[in-house]
PDB file of N, CA and C in Angstrom:
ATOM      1  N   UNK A   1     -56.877 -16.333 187.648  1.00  0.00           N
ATOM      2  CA  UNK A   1     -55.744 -16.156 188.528  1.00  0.00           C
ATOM      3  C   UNK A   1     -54.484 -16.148 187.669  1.00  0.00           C
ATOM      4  N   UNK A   2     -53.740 -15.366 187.954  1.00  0.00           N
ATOM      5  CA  UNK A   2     -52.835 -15.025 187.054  1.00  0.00           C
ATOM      6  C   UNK A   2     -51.559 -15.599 187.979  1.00  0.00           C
ATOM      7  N   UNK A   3     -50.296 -15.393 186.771  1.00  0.00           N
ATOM      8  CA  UNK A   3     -48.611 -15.864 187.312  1.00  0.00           C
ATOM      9  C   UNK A   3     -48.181 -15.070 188.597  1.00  0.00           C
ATOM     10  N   UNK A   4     -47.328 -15.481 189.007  1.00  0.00           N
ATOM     11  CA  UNK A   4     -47.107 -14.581 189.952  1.00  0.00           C
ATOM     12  C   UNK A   4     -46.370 -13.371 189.726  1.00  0.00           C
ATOM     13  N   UNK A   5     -45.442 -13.875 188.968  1.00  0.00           N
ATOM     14  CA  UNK A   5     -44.300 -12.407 188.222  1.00  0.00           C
ATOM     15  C   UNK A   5     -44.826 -12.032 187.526  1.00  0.00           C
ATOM     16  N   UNK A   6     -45.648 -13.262 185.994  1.00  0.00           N
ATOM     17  CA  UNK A   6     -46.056 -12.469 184.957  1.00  0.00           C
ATOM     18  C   UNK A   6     -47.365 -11.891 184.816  1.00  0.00           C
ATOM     19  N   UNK A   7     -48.508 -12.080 185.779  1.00  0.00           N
ATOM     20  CA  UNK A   7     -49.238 -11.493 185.306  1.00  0.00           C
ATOM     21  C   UNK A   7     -50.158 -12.718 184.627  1.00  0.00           C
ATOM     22  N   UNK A   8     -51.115 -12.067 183.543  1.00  0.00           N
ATOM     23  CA  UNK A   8     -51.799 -12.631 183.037  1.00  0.00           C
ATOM     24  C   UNK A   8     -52.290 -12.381 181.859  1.00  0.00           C
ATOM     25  N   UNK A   9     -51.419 -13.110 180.474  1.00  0.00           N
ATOM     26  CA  UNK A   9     -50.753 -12.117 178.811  1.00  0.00           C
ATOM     27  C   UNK A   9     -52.323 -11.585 178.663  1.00  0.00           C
ATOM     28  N   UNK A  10     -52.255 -11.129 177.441  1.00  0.00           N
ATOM     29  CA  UNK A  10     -52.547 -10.200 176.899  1.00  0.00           C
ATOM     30  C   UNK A  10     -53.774 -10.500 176.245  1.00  0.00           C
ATOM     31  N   UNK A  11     -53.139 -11.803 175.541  1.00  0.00           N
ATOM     32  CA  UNK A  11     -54.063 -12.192 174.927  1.00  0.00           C
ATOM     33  C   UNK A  11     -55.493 -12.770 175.910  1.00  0.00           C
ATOM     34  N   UNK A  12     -55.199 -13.651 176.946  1.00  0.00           N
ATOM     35  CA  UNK A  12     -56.183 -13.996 177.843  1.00  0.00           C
ATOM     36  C   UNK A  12     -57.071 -13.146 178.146  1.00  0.00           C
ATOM     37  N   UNK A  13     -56.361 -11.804 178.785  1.00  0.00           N
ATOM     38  CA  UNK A  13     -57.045 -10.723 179.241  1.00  0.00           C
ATOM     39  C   UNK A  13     -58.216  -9.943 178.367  1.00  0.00           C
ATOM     40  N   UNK A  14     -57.280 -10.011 176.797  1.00  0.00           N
ATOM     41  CA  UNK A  14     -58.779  -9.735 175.594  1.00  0.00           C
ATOM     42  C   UNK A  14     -60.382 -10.398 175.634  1.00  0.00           C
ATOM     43  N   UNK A  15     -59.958 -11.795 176.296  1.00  0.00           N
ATOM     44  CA  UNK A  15     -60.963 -12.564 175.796  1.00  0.00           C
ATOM     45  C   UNK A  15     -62.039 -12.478 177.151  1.00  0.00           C
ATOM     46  N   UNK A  16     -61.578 -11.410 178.140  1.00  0.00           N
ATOM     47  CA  UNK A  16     -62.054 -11.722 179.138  1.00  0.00           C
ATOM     48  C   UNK A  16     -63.223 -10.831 179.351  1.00  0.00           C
ATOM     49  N   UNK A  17     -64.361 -10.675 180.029  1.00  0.00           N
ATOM     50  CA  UNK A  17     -65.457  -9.932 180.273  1.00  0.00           C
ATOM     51  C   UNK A  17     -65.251  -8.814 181.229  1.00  0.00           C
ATOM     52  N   UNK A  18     -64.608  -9.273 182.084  1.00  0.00           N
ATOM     53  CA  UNK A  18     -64.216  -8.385 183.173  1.00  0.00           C
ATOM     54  C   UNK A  18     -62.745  -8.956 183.898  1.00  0.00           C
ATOM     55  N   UNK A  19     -62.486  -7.771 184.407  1.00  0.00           N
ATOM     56  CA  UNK A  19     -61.051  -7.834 185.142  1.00  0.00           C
ATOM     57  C   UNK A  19     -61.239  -7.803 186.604  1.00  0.00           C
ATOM     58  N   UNK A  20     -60.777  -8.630 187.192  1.00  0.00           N
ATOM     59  CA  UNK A  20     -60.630  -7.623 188.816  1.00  0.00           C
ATOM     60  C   UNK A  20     -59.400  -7.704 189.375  1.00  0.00           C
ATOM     61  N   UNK A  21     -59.110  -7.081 190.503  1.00  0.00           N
ATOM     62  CA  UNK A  21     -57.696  -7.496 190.927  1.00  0.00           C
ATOM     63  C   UNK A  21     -57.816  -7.010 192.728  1.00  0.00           C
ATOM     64  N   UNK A  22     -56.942  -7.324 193.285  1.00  0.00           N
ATOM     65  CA  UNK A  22     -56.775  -7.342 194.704  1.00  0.00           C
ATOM     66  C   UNK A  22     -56.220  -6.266 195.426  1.00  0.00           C
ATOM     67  N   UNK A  23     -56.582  -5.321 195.694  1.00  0.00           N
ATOM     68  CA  UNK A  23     -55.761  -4.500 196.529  1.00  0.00           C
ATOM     69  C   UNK A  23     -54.903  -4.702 197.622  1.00  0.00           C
ATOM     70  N   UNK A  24     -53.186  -4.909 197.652  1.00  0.00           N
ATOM     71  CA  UNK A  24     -52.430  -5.253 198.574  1.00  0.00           C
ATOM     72  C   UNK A  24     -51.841  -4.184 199.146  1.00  0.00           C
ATOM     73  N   UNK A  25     -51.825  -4.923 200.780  1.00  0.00           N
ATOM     74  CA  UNK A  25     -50.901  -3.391 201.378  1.00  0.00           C
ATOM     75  C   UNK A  25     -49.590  -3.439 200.999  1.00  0.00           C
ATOM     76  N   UNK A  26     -49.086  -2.568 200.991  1.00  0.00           N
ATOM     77  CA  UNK A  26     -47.766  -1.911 200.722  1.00  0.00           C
ATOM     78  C   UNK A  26     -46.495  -2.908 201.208  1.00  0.00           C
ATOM     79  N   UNK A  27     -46.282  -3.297 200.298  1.00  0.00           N
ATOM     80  CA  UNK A  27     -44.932  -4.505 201.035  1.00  0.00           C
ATOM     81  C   UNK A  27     -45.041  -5.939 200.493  1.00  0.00           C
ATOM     82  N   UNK A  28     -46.489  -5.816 200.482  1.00  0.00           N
ATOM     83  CA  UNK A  28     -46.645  -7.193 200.274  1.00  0.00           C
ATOM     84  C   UNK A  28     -46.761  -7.418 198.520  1.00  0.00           C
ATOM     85  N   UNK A  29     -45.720  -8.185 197.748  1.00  0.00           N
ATOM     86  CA  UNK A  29     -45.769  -8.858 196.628  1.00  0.00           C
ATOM     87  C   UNK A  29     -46.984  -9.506 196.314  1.00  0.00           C
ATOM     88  N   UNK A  30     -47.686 -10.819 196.854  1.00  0.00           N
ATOM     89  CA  UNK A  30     -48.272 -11.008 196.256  1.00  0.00           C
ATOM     90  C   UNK A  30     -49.183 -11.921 196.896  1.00  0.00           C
ATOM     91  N   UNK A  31     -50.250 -12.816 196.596  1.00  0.00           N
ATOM     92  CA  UNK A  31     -50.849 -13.771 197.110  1.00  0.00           C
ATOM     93  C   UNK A  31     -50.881 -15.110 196.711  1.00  0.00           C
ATOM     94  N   UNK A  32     -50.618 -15.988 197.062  1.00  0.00           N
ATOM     95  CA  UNK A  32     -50.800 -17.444 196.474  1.00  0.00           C
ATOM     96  C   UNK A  32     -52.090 -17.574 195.891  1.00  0.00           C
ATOM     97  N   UNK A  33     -52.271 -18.414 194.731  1.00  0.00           N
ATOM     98  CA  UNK A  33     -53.519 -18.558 194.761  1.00  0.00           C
ATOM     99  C   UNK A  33     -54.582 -18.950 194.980  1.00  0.00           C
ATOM    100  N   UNK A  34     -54.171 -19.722 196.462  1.00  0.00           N
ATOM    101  CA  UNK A  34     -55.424 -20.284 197.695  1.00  0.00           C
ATOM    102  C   UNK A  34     -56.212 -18.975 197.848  1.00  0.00           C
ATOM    103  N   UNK A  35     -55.101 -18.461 198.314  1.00  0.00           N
ATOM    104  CA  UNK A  35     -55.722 -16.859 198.698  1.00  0.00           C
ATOM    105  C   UNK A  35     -56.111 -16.188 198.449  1.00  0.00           C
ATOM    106  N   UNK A  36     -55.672 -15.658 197.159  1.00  0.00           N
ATOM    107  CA  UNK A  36     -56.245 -15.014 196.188  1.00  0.00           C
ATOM    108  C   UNK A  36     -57.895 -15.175 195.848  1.00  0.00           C
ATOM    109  N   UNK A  37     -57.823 -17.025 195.819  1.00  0.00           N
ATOM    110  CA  UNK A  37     -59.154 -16.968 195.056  1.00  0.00           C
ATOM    111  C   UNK A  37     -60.080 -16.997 196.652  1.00  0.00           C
ATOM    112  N   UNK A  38     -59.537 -17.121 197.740  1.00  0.00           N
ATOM    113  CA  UNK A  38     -60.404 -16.948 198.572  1.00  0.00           C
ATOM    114  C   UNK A  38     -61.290 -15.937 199.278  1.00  0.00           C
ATOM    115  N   UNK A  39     -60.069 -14.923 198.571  1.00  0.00           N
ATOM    116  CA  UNK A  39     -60.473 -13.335 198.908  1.00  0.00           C
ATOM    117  C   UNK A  39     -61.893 -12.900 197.688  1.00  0.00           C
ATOM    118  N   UNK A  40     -61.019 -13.415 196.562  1.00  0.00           N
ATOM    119  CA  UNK A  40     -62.521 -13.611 196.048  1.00  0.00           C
ATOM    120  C   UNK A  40     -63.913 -13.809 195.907  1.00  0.00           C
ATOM    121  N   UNK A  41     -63.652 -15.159 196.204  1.00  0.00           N
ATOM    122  CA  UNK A  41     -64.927 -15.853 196.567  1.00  0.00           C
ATOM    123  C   UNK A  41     -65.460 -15.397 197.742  1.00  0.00           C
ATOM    124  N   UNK A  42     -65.145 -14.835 198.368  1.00  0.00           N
ATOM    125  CA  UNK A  42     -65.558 -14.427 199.768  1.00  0.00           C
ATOM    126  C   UNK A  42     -66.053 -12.644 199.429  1.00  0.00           C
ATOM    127  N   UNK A  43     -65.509 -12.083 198.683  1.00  0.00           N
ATOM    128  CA  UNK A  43     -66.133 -10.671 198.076  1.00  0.00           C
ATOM    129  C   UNK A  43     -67.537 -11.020 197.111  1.00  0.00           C
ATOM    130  N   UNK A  44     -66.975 -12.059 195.948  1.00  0.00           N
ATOM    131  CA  UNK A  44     -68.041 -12.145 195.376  1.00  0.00           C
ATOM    132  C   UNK A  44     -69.516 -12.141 195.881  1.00  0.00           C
ATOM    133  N   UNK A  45     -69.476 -13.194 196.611  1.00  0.00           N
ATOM    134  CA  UNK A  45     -70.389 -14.039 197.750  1.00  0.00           C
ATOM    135  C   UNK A  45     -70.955 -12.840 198.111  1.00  0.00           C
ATOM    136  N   UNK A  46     -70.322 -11.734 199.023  1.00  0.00           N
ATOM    137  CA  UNK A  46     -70.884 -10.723 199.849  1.00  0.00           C
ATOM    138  C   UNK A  46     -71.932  -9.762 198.582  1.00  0.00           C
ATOM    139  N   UNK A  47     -70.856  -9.374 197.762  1.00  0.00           N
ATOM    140  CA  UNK A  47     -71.631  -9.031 196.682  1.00  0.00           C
ATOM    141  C   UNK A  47     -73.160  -9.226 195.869  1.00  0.00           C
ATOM    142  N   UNK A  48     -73.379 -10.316 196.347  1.00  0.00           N
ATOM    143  CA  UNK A  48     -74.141 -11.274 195.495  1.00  0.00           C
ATOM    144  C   UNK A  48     -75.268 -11.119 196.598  1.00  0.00           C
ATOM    145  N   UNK A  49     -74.945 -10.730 197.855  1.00  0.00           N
ATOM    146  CA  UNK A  49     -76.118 -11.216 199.105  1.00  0.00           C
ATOM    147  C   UNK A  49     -77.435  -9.307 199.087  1.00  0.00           C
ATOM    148  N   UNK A  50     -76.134  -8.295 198.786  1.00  0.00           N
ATOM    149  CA  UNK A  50     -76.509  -7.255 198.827  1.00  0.00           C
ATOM    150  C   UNK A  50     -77.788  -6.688 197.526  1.00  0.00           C
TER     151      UNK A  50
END
């Protein structure tokens, strides 16, 4: 879960296996990261059943 303005550097992102990110509607800045990771965990999960 990354900053809210900044993102998530550069370097982190190297070390990482995979990326994902959230598709937001139009307007909306951003998600807290309750949310974020809930949207997650809740995709992953589905993912995982299929």
């Amino acid at each position: 879960m990354g900053h809210e303005g900044l993102g998530i550097s550069e370097e982190i992102l190297s070390l990482c296996d995979e990326v994902l990110s959230i598709e937001m509607a139009e307007g909306v800045k951003s998600f807290n990261v309750g949310v974020a990771a809930s949207i997650m965990m809740y995709q992953l999960k589905h993912a995982m059943e299929t």
